[in-house]
N, C-alpha and C. Protein backbone atom coordinates (compact mmCIF):
# COMPACT_ATOMS: atom_id res chain seq x y z
N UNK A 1 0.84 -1.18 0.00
CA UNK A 1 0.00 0.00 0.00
C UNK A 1 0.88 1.23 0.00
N UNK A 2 0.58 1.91 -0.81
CA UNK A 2 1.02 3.60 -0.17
C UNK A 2 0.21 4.77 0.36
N UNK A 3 0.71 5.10 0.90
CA UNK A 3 0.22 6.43 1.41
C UNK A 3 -0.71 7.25 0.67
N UNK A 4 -1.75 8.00 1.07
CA UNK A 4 -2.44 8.83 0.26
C UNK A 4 -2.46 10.06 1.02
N UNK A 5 -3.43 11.19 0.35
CA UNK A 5 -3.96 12.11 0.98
C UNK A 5 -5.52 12.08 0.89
N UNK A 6 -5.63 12.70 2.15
CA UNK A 6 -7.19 12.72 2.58
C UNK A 6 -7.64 13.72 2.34
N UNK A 7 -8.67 14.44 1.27
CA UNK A 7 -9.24 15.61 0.80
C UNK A 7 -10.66 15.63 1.65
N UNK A 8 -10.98 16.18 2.37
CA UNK A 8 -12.03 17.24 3.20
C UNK A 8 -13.44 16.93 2.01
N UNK A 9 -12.97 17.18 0.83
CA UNK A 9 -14.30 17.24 -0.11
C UNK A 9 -14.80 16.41 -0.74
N UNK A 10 -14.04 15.75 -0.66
CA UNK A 10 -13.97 13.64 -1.47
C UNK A 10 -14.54 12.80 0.08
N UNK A 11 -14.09 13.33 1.28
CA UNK A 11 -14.24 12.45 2.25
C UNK A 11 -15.71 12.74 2.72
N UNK A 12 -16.49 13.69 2.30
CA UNK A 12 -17.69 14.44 3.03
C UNK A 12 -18.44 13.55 2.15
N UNK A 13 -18.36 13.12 1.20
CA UNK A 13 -19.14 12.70 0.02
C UNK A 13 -18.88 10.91 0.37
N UNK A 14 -18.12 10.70 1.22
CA UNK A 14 -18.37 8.98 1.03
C UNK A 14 -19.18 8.42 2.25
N UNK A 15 -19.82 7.48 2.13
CA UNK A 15 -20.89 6.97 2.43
C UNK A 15 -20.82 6.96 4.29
N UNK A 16 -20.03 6.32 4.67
CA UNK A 16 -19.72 6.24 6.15
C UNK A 16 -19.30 8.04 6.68
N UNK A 17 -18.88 8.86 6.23
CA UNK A 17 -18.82 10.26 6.75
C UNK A 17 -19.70 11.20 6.67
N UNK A 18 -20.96 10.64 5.72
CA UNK A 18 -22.05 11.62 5.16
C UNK A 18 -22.52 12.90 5.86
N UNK A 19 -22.61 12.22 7.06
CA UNK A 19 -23.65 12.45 7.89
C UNK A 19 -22.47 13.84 8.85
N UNK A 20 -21.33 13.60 9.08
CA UNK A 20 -20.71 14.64 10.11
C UNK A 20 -20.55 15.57 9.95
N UNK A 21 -19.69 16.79 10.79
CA UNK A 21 -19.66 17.96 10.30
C UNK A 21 -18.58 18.20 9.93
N UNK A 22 -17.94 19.53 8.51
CA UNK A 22 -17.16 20.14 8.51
C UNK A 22 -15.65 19.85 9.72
N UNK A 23 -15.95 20.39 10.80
CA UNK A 23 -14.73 20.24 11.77
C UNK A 23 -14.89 18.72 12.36
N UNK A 24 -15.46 17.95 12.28
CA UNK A 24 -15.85 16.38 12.40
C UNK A 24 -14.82 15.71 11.91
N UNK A 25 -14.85 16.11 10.07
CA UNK A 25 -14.41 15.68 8.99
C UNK A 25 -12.65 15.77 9.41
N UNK A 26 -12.07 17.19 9.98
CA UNK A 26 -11.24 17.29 9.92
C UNK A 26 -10.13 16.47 10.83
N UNK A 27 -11.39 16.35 12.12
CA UNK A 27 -10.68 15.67 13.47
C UNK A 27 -10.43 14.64 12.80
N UNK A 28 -11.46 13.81 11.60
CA UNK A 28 -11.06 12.15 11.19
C UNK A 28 -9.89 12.40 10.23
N UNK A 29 -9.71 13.56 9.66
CA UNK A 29 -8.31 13.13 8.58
C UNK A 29 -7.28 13.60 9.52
N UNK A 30 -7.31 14.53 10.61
CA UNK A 30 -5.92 14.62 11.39
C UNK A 30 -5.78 13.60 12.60
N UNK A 31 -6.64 12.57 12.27
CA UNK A 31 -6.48 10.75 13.17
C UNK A 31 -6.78 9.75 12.89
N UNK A 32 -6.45 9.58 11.23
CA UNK A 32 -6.38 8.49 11.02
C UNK A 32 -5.57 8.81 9.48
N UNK A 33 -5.08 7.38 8.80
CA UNK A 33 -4.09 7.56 7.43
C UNK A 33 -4.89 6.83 6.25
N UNK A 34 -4.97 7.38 5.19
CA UNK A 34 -5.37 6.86 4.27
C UNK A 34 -4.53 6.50 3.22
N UNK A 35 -4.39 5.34 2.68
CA UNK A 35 -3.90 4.21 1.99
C UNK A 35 -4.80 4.08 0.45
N UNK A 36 -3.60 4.28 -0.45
CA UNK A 36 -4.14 3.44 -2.14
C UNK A 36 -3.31 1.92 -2.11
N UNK A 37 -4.43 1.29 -2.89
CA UNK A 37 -4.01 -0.15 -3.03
C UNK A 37 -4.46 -0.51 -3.99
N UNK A 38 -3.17 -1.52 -4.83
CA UNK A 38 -3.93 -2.61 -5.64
C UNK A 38 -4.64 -3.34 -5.40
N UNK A 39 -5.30 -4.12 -6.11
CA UNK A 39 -6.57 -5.13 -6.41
C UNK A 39 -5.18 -6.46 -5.69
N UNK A 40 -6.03 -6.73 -5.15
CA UNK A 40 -5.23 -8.35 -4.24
C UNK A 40 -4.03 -7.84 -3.36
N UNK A 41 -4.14 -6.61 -2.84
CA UNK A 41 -3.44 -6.50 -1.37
C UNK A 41 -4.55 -6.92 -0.22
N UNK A 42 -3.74 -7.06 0.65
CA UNK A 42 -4.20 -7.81 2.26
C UNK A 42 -3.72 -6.53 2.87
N UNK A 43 -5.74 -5.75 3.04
CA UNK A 43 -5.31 -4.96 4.03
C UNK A 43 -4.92 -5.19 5.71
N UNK A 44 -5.56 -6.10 5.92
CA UNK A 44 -6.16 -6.62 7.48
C UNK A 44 -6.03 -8.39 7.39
N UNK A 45 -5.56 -8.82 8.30
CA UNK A 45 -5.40 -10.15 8.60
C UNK A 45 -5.98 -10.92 10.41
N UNK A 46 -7.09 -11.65 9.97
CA UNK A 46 -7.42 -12.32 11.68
C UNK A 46 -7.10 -13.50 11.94
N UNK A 47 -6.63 -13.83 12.95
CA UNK A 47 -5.71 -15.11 13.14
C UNK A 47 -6.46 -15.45 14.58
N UNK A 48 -6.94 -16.46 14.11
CA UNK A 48 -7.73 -17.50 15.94
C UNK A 48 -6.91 -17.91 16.32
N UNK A 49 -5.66 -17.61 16.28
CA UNK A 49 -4.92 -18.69 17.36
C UNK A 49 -4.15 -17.83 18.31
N UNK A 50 -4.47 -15.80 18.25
CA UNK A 50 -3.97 -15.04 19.10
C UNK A 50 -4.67 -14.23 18.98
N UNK A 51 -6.31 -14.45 19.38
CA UNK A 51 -7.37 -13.50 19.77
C UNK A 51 -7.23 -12.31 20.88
N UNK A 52 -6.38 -12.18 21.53
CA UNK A 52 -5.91 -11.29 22.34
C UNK A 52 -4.77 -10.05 21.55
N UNK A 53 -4.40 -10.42 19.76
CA UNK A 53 -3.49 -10.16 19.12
C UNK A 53 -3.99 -9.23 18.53
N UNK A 54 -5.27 -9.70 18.09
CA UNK A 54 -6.44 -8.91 16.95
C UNK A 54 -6.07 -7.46 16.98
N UNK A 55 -5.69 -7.29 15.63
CA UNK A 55 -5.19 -5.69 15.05
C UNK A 55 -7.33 -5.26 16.20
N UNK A 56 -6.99 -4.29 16.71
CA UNK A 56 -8.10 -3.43 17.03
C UNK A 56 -8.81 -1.84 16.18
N UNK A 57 -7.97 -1.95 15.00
CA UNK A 57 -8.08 -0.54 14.66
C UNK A 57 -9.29 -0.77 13.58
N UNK A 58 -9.96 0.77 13.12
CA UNK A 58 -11.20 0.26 12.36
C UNK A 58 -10.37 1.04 11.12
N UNK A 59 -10.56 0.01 10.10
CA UNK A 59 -10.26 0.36 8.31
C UNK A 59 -11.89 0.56 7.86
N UNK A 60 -12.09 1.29 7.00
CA UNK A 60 -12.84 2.38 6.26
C UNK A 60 -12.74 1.73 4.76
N UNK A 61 -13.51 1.62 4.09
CA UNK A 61 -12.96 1.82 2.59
C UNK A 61 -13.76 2.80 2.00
N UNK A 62 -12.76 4.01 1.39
CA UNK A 62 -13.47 5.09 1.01
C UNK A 62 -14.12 5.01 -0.51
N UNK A 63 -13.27 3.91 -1.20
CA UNK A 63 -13.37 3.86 -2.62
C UNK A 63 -12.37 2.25 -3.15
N UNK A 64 -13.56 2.29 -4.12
CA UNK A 64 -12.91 0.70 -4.58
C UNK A 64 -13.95 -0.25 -4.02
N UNK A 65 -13.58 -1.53 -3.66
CA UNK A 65 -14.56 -2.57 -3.01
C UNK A 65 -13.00 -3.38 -2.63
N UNK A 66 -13.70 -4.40 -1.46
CA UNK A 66 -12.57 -5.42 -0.95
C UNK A 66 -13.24 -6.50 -0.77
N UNK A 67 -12.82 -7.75 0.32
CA UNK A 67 -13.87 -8.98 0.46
C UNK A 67 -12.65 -9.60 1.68
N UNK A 68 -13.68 -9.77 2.26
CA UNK A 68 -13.27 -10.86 3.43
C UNK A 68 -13.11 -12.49 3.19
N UNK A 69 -11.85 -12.68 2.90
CA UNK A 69 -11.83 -14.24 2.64
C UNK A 69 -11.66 -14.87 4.22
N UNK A 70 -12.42 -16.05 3.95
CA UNK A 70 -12.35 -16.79 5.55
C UNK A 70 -13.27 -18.14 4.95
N UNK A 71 -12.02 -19.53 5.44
CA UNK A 71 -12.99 -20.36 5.23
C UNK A 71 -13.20 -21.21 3.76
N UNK A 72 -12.68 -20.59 2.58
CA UNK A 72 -12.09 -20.72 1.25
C UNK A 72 -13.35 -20.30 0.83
N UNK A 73 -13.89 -18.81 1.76
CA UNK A 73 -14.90 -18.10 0.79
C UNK A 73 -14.44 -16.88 0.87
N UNK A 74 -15.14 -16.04 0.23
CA UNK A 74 -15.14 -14.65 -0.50
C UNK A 74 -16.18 -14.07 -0.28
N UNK A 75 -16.26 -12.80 0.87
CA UNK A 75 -17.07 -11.80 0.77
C UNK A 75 -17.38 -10.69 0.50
N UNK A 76 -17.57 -10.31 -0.76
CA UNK A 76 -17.21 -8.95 -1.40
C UNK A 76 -18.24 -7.88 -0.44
N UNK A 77 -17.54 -6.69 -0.68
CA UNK A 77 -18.07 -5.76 -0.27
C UNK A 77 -17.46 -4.07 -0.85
N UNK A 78 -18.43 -3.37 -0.89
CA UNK A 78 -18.14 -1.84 -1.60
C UNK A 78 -18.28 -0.99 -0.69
N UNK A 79 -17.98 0.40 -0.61
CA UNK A 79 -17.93 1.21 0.07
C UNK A 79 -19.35 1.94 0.89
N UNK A 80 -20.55 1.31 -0.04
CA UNK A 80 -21.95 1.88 0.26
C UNK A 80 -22.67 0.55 1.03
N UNK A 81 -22.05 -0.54 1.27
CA UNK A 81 -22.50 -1.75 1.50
C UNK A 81 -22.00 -1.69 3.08
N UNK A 82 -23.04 -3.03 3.98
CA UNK A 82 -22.79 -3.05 5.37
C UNK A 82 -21.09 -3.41 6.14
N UNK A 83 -20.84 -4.33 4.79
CA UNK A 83 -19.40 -4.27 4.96
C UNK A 83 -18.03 -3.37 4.24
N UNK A 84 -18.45 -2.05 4.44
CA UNK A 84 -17.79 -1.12 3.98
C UNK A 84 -16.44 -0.69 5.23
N UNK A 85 -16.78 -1.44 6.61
CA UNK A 85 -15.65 -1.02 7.34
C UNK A 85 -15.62 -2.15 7.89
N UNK A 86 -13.97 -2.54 8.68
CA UNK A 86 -13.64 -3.85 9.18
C UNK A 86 -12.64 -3.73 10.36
N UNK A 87 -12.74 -4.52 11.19
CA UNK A 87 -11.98 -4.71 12.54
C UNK A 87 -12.08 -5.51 12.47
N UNK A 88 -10.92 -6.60 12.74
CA UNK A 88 -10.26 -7.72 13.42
C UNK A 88 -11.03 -8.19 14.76
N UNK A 89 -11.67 -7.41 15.30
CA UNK A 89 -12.11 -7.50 16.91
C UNK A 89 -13.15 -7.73 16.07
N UNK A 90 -14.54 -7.76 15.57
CA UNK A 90 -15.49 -8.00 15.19
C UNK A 90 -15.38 -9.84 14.29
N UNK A 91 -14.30 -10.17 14.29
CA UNK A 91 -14.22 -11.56 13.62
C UNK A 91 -14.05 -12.60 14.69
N UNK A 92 -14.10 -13.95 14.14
CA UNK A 92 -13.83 -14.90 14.81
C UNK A 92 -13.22 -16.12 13.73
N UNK A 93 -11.91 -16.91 14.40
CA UNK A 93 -11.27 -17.55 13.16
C UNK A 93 -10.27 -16.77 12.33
N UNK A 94 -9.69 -16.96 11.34
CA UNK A 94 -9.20 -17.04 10.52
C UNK A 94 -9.51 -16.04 9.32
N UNK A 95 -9.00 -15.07 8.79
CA UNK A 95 -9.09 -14.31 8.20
C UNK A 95 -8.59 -13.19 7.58
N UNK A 96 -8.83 -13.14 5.88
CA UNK A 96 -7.68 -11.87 5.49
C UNK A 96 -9.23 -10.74 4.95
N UNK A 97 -8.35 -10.00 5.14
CA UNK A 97 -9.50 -8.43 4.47
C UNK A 97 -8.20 -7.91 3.38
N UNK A 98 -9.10 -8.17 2.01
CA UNK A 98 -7.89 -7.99 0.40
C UNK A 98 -9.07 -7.10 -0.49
N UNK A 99 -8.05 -6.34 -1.11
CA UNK A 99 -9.07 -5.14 -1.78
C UNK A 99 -9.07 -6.24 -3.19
N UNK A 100 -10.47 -5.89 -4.26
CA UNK A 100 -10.96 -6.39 -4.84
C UNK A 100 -10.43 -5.57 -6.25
N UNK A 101 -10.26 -4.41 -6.03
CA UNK A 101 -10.00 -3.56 -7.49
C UNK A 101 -9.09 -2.27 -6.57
N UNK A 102 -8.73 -1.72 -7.29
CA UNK A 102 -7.71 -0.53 -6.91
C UNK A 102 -8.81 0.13 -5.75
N UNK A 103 -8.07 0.70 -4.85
CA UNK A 103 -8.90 0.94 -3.42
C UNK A 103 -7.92 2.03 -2.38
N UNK A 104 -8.68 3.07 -2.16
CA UNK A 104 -8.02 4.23 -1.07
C UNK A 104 -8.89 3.43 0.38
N UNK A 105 -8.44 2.96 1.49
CA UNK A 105 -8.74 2.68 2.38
C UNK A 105 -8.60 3.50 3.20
N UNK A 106 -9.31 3.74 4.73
CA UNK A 106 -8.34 4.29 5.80
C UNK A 106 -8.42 3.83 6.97
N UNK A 107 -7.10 3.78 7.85
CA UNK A 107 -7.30 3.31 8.73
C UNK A 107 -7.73 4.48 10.42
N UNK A 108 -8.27 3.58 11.35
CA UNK A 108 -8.38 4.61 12.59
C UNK A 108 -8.25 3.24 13.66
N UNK A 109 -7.10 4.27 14.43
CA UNK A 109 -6.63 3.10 15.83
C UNK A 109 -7.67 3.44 16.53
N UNK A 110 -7.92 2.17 17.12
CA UNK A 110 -9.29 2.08 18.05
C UNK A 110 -9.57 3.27 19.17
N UNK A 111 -8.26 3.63 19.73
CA UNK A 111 -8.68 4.53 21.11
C UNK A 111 -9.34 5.63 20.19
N UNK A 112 -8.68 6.08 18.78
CA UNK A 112 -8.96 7.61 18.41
C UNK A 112 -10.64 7.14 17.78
N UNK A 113 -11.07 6.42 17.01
CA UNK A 113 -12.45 6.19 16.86
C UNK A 113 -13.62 5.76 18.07
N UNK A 114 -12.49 5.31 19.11
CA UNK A 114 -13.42 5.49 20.30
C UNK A 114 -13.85 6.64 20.65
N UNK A 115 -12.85 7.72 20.37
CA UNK A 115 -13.00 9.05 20.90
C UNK A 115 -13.93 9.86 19.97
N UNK A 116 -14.32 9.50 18.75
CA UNK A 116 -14.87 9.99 18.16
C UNK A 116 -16.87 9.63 18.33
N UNK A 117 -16.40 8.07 18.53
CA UNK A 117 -17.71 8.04 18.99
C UNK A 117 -18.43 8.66 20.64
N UNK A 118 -17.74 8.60 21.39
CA UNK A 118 -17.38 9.58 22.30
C UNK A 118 -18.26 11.20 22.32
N UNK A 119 -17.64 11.12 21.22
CA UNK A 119 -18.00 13.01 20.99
C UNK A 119 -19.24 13.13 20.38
N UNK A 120 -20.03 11.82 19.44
CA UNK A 120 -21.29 11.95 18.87
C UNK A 120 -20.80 11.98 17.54
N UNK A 121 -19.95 11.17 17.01
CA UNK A 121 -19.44 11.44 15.58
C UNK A 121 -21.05 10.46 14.88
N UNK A 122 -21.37 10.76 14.20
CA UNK A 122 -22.72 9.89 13.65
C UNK A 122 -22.46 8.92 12.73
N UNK A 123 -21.89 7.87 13.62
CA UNK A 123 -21.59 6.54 12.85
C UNK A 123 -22.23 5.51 13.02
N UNK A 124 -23.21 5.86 13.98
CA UNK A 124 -24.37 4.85 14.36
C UNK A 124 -24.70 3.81 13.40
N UNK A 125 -25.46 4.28 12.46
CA UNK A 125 -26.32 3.65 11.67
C UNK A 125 -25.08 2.09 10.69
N UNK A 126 -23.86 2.52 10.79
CA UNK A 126 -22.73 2.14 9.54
C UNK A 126 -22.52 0.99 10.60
N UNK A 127 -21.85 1.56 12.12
CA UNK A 127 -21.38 0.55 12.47
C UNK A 127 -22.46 -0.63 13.03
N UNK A 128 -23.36 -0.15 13.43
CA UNK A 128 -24.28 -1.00 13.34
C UNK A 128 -24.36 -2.34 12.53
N UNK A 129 -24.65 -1.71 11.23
CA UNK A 129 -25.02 -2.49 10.22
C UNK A 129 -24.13 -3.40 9.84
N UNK A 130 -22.11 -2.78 9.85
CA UNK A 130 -21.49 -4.01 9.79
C UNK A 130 -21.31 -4.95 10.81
N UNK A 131 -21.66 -4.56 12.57
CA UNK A 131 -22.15 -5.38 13.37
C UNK A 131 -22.65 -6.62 12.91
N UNK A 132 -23.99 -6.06 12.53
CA UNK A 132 -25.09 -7.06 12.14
C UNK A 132 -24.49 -8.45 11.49
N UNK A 133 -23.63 -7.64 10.13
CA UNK A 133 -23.05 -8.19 9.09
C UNK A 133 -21.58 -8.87 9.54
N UNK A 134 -21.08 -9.03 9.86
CA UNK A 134 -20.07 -9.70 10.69
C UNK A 134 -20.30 -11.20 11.40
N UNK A 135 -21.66 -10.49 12.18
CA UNK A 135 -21.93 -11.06 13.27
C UNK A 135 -22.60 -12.19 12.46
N UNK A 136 -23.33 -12.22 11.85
CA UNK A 136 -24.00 -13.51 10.67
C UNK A 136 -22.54 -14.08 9.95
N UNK A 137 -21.91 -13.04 9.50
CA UNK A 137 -20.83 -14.35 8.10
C UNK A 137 -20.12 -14.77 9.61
N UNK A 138 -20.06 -14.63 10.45
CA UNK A 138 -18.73 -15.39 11.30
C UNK A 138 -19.51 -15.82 11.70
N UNK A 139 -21.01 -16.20 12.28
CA UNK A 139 -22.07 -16.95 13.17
C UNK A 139 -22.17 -18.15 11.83
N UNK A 140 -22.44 -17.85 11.11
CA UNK A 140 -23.63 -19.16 10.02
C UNK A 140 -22.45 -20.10 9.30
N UNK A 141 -23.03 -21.36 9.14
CA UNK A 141 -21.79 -22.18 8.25
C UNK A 141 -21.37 -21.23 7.19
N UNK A 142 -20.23 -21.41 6.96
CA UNK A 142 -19.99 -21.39 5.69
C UNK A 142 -20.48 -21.71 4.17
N UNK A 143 -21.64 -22.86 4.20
CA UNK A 143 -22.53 -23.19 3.18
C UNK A 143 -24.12 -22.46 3.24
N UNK A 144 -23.75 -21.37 4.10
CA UNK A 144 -24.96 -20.59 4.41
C UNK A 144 -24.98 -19.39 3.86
N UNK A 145 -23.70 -18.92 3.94
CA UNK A 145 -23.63 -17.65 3.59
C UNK A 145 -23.12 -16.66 2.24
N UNK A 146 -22.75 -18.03 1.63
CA UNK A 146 -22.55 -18.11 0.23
C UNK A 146 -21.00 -18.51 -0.40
């Protein structure tokens, strides 16, 4: 991956930031880094055998799509979809998070997105939903979920 820059006017417009404000926007690009990637990098990796290890930080994808392989399946997901953001702490087992097509990601270490939710950053509805969505592909067989 390399490094990117985070534009204020590109970031207001993607799906998970919609909703915040102006100086919101700014606290998230001066605490967290945003990343371009090719198609078949491994942003994020979960490993069951050092659940106490689990990267804790939350990745974003601002643009592009990625997929959670786990299991010798493939779960795609795009930036407007429930699995548009991913933590290691939300998995169980075995698992890589790999971008699907060229992709600006970003990442946020857990204490600083704690702090954001904290303050009323309006991420309710997003993290929720990849809750939900997590919580089913790591709950249901594998011949369940596609």
């Amino acid at each position: 991956m390399e490094p990117s820059v985070t534009y204020l006017h590109l970031l207001k417009h993607t799906p998970f930031f919609t909703h915040l404000t102006t100086a919101q926007l700014r606290w998230v690009i001066d605490r967290s880094r945003e990343w371009e990637a090719r198609a078949d990098t491994v942003i994020a990796q979960c490993d069951d055998r050092a659940p106490g290890a689990r990267d804790q930080a939350m990745w974003i994808l601002l643009d592009g799509g990625w997929q959670i392989e786990s299991g010798g399946h493939a779960y795609p997901a795009a930036h407007a979809s429930a699995g548009k953001w991913f933590s290691a702490a939300q998995t169980s087992g075995s698992c890589h998070l790999v971008t699907t097509e060229h992709s600006y990601v970003m990442k946020i270490e857990r204490a600083d997105f704690d702090a954001m939710l904290a303050q009323g950053f309006a991420f309710g509805p997003h993290v929720d939903a990849g809750r939900r969505y997590y919580s089913e592909l790591f709950a249901a067989p594998a011949s369940l979920t596609k």
